[in-house]
C-alpha atoms as a PDB file:
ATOM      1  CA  UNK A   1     134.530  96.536 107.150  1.00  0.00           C
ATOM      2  CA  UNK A   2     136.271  99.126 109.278  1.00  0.00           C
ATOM      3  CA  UNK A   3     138.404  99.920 106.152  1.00  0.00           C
ATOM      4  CA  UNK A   4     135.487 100.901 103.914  1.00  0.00           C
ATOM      5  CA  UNK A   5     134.173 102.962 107.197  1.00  0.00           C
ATOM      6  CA  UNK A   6     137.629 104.563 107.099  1.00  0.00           C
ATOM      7  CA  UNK A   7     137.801 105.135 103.717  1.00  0.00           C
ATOM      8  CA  UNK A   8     134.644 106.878 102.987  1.00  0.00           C
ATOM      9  CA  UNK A   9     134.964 109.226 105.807  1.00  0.00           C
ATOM     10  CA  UNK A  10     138.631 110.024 104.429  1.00  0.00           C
ATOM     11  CA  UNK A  11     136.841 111.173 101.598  1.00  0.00           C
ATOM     12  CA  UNK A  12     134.486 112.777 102.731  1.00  0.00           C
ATOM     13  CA  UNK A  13     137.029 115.148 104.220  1.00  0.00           C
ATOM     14  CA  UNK A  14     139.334 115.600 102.182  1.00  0.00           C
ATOM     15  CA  UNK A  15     137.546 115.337  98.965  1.00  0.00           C
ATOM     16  CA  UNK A  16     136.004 119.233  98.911  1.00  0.00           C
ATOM     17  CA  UNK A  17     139.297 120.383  99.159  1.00  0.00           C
ATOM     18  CA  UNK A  18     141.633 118.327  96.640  1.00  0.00           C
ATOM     19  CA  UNK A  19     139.269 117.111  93.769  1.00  0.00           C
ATOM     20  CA  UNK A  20     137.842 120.260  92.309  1.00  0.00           C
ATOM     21  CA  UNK A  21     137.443 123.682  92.921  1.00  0.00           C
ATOM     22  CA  UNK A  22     134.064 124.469  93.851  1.00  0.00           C
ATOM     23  CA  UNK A  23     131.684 125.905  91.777  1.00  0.00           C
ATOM     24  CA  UNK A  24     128.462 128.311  91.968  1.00  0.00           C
ATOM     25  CA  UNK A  25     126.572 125.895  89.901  1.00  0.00           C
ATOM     26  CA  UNK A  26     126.711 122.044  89.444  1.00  0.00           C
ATOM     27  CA  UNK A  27     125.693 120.060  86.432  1.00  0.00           C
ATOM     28  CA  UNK A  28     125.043 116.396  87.386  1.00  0.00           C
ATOM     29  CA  UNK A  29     122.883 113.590  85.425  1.00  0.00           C
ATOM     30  CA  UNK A  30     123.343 115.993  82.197  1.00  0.00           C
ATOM     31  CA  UNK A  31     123.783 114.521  78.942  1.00  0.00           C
ATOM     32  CA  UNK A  32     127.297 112.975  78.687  1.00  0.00           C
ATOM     33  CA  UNK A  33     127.609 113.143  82.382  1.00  0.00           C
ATOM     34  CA  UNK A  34     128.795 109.686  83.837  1.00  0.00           C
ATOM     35  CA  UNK A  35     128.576 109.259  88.094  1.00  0.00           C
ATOM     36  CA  UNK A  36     129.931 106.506  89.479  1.00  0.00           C
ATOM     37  CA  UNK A  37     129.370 105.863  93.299  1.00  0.00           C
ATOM     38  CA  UNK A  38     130.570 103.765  96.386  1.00  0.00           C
ATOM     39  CA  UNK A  39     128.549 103.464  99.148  1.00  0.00           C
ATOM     40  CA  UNK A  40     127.512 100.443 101.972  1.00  0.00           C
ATOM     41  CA  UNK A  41     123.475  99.551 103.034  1.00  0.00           C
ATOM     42  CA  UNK A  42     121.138  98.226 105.372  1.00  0.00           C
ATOM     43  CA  UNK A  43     120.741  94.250 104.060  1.00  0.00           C
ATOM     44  CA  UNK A  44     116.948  92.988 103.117  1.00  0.00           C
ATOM     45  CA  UNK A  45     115.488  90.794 105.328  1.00  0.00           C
ATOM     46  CA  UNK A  46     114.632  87.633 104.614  1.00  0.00           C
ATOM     47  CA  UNK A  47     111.748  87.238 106.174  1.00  0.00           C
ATOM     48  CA  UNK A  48     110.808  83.962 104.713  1.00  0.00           C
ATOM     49  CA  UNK A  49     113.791  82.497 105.431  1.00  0.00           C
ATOM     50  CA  UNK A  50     114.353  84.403 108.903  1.00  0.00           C
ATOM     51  CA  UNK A  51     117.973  84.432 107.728  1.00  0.00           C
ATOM     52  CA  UNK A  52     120.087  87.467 109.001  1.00  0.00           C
ATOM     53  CA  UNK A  53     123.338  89.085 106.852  1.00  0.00           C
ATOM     54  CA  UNK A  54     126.492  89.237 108.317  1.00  0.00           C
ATOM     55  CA  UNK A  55     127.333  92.462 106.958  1.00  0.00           C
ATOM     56  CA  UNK A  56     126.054  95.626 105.667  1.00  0.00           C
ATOM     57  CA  UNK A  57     125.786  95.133 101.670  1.00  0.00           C
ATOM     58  CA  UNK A  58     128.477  97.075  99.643  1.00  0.00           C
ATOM     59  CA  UNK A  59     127.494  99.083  96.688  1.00  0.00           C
ATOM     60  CA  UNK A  60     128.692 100.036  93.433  1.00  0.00           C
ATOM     61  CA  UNK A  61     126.621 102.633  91.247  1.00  0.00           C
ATOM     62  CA  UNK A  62     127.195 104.002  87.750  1.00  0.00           C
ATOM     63  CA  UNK A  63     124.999 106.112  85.155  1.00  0.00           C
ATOM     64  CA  UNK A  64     125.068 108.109  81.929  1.00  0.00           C
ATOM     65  CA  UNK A  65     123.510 111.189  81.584  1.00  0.00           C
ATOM     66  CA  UNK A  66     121.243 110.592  78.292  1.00  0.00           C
ATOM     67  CA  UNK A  67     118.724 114.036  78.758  1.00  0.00           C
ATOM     68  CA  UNK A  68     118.749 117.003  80.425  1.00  0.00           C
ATOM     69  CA  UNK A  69     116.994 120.774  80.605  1.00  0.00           C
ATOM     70  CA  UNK A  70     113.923 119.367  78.989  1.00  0.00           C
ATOM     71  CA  UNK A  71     111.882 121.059  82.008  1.00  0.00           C
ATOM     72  CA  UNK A  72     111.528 124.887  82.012  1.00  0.00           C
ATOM     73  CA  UNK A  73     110.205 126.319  85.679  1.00  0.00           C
ATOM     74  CA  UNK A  74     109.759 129.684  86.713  1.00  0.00           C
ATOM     75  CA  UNK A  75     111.436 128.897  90.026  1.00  0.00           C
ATOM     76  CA  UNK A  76     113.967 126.757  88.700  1.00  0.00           C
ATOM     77  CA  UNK A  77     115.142 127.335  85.931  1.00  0.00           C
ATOM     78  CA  UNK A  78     115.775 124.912  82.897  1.00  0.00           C
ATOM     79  CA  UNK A  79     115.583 121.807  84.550  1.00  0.00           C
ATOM     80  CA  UNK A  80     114.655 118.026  85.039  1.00  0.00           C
ATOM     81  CA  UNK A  81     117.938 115.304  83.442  1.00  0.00           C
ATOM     82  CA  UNK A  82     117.142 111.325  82.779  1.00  0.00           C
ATOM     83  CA  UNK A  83     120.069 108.937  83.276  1.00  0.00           C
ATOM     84  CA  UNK A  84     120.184 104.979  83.021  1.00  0.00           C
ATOM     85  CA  UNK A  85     122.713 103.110  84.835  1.00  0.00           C
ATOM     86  CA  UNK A  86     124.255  99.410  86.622  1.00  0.00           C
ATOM     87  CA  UNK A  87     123.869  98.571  89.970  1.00  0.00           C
ATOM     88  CA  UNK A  88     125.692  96.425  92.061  1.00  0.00           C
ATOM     89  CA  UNK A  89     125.813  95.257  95.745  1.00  0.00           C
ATOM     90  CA  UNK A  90     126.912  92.534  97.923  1.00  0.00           C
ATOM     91  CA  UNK A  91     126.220  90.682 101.143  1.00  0.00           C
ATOM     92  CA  UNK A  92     126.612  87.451 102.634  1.00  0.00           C
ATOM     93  CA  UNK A  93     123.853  86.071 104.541  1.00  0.00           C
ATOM     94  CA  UNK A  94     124.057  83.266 107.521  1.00  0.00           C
ATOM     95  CA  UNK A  95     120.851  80.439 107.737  1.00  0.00           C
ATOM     96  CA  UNK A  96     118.902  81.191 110.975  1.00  0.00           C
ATOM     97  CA  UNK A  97     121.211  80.990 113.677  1.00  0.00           C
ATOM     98  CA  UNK A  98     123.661  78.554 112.753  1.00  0.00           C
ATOM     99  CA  UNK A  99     126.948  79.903 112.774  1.00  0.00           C
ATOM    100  CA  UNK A 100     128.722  78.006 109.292  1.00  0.00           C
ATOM    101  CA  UNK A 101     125.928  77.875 107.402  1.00  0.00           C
ATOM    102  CA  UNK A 102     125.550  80.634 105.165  1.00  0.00           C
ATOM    103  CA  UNK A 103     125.242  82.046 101.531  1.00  0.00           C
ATOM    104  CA  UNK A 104     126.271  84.578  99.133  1.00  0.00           C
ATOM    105  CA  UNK A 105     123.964  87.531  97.460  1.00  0.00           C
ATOM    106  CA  UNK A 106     125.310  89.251  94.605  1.00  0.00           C
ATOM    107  CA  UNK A 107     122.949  91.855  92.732  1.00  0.00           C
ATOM    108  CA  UNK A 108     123.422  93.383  89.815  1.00  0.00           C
ATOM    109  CA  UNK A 109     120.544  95.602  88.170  1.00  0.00           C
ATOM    110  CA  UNK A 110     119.574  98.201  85.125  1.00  0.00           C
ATOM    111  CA  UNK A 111     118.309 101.447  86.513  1.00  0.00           C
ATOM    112  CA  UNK A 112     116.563 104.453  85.017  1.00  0.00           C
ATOM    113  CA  UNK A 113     116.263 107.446  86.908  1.00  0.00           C
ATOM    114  CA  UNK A 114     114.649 111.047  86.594  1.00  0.00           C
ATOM    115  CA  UNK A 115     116.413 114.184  88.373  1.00  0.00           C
ATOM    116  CA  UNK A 116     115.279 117.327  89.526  1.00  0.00           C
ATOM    117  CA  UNK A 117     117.516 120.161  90.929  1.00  0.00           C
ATOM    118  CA  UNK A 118     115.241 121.891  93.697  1.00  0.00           C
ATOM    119  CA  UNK A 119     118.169 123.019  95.792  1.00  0.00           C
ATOM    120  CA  UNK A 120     121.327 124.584  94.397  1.00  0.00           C
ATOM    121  CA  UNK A 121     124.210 121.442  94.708  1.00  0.00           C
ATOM    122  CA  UNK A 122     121.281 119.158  95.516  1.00  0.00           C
ATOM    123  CA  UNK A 123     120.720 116.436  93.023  1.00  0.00           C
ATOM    124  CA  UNK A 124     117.284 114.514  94.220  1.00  0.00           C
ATOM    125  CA  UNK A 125     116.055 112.105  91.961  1.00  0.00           C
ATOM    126  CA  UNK A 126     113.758 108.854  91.708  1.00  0.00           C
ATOM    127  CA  UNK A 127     113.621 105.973  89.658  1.00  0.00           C
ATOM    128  CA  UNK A 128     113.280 102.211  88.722  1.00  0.00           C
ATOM    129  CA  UNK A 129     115.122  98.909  88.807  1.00  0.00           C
ATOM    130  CA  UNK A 130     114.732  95.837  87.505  1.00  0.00           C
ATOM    131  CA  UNK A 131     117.787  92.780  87.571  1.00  0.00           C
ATOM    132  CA  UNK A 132     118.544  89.468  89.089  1.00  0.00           C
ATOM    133  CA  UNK A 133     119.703  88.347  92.622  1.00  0.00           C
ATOM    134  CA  UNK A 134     122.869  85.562  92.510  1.00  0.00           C
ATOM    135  CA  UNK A 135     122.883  83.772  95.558  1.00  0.00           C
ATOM    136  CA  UNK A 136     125.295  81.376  96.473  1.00  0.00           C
ATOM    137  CA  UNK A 137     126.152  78.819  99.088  1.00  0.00           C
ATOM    138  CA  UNK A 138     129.375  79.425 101.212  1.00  0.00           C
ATOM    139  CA  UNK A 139     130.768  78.051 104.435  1.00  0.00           C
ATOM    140  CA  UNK A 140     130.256  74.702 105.916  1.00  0.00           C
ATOM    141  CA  UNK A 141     126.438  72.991 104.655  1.00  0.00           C
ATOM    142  CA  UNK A 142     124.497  69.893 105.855  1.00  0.00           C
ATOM    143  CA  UNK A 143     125.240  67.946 102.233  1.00  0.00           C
ATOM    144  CA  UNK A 144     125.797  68.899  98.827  1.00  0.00           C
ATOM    145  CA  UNK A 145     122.037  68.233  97.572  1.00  0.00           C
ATOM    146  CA  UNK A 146     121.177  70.874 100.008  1.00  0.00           C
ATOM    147  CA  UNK A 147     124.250  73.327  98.622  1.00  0.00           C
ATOM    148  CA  UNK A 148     122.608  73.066  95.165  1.00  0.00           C
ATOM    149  CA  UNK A 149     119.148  73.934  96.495  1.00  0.00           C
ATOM    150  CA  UNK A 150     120.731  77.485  97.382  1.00  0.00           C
ATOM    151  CA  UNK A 151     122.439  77.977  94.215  1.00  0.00           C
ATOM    152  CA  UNK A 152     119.997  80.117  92.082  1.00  0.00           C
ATOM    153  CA  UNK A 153     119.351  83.185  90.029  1.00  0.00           C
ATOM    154  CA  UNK A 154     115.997  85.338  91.157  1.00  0.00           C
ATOM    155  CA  UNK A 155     114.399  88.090  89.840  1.00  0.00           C
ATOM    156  CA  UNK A 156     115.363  91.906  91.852  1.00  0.00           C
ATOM    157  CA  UNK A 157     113.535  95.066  91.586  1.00  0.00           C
ATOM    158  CA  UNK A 158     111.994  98.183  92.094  1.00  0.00           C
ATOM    159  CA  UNK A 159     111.853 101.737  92.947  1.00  0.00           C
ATOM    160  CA  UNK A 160     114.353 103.958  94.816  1.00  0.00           C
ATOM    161  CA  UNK A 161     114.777 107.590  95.571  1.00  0.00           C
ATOM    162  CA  UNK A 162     117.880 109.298  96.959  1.00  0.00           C
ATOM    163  CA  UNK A 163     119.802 113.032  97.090  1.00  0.00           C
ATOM    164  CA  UNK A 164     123.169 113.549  96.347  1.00  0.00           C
ATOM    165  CA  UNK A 165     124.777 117.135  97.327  1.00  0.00           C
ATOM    166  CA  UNK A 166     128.047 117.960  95.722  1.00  0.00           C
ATOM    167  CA  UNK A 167     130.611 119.743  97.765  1.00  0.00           C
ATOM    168  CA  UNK A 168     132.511 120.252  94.282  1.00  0.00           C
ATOM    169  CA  UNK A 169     131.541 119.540  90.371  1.00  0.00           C
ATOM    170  CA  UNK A 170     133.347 116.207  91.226  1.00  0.00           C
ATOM    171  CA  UNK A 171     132.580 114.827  94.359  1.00  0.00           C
ATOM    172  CA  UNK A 172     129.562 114.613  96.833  1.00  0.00           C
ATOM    173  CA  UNK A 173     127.936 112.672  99.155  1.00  0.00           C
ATOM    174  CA  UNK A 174     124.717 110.725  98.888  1.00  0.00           C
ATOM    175  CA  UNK A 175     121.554 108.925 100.433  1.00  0.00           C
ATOM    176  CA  UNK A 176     119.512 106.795  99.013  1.00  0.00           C
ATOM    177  CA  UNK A 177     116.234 104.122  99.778  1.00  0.00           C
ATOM    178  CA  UNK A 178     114.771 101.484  97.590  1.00  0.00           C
ATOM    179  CA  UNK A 179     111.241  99.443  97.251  1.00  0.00           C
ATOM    180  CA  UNK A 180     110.999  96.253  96.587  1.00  0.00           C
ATOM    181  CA  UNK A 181     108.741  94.552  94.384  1.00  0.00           C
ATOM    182  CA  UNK A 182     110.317  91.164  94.299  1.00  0.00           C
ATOM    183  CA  UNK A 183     109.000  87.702  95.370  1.00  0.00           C
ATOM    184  CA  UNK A 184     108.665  87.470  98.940  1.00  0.00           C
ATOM    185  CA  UNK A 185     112.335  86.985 100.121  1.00  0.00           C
ATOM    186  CA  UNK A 186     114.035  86.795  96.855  1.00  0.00           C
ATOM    187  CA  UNK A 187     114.043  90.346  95.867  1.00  0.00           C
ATOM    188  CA  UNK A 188     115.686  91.968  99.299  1.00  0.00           C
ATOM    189  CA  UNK A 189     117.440  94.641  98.356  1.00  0.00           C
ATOM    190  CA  UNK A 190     119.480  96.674 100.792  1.00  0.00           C
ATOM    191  CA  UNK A 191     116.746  99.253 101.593  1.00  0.00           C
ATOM    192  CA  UNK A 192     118.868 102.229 102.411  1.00  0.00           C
ATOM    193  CA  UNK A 193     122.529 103.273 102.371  1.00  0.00           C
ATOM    194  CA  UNK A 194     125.000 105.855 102.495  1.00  0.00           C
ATOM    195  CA  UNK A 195     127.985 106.869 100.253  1.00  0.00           C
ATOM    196  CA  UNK A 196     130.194 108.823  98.106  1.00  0.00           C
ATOM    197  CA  UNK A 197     129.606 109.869  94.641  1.00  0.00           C
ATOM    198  CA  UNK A 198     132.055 111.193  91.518  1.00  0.00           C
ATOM    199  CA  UNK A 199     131.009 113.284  88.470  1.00  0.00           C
ATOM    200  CA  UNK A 200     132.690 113.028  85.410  1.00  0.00           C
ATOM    201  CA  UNK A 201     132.296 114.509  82.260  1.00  0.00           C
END
C-alpha cells in the first residue's frame, strides 16, 4: 500500500513537467477523448454486517468521450461533454473482529457522466452507475458451507460527482464521491477517493 502512496505522489510531481507541455486551454470528456484513471478510496461500510476492510479500495477508471459543445453560455463558452465509461475497484474486507476470517470485493460498473467546464483546467462533472459487486471468501473460514454462503454476485450502484484539474492536456489530478443506492450492505461502494488521471486523444 505504501507503493501505490509512493507512486501517485511521484506523479503527481513529476507529471506537469515530463508528460505534456501545458496548454492555455484543455479539452477533456470531448468526443473521441478517452481518460483513464488510478486512484485509491475510503471502503463502504458494511453496516449490516459490521464488517471492517483492511484496506483502502483501489480504483481503476476509464471513459470515452461520445458528445461535447452541445451547451452554448454566455459566460462559458461552448460547453457541457457526455462520456460513458468502466469502473473498477477493489478491497478486501475482514468478518467483525476476527482476524482470518475475511472476504474479497471486486466491483466492476458502467458509468455515464455529464461535464461542465466552469473553471479553466477544471473538469467537474456528475453522473450515474449501475454494475455488480463480486465478493469472495479468502483466508481461514469456520467450514466450507459457510465459504459458499459468501460467494455471491450483488447488484452496485449509483450516483457520483468529482473534479479533475489538469496540470497539462495529459495529466491531472482528481476527486471524486459516490451515492449509493444499493441493498443495504451489498452495494458499498468506496464513497470517496483520490487519484491521478490521463487524457488521451
Amino acid at each position: 500500500m505504501k507503493r501505490i502512496f509512493l507512486l501517485l505522489t511521484i506523479l503527481s510531481v513529476l507529471s506537469p513537467f515530463s508528460f505534456a507541455e501545458k496548454v492555455d486551454h484543455i479539452e477533456f470528456a470531448n468526443k473521441g477523448k478517452f481518460t483513464l484513471g488510478l486512484g485509491i478510496g475510503v471502503p463502504g461500510v458494511r453496516s449490516t454486517h459490521n464488517d471492517r476492510a483492511n484496506m483502502p479500495s483501489i480504483i481503476l477508471d476509464g471513459s470515452w468521450g461520445v458528445a461535447d459543445g452541445f451547451i452554448k453560455s454566455k459566460h462559458f463558452g461552448q460547453n457541457g461533454a457526455i462520456d460513458l465509461g468502466f469502473y473498477y475497484a477493489f478491497c478486501h474486507y475482514r468478518k467483525w473482529d476476527e482476524k482470518h476470517f475475511g472476504y474479497l470485493q471486486n466491483t466492476g460498473l458502467f458509468r455515464a457522466a455529464f461535464h461542465f467546464e466552469f473553471v479553466k483546467h477544471l473538469d467537474t462533472y456528475a453522473g450515474l452507475t449501475s454494475g455488480v459487486n463480486v465478493f469472495t471468501p479468502a483466508g481461514k473460514w469456520w467450514s466450507d458451507e459457510q465459504k459458499d454462503n459468501w460467494d455471491h454476485v450483488k447488484y452496485a450502484g449509483g450516483m457520483f460527482t468529482g473534479a479533475k484539474w489538469y496540470f497539462t492536456d495529459v495529466f491531472g489530478v482528481k476527486t471524486e464521491f459516490q451515492f449509493d443506492w444499493g441493498s443495504p450492505g451489498y452495494g458499498n461502494l468506496p464513497t470517496a477517493a483520490i487519484g491521478v488521471t490521463f487524457n488521451f486523444r
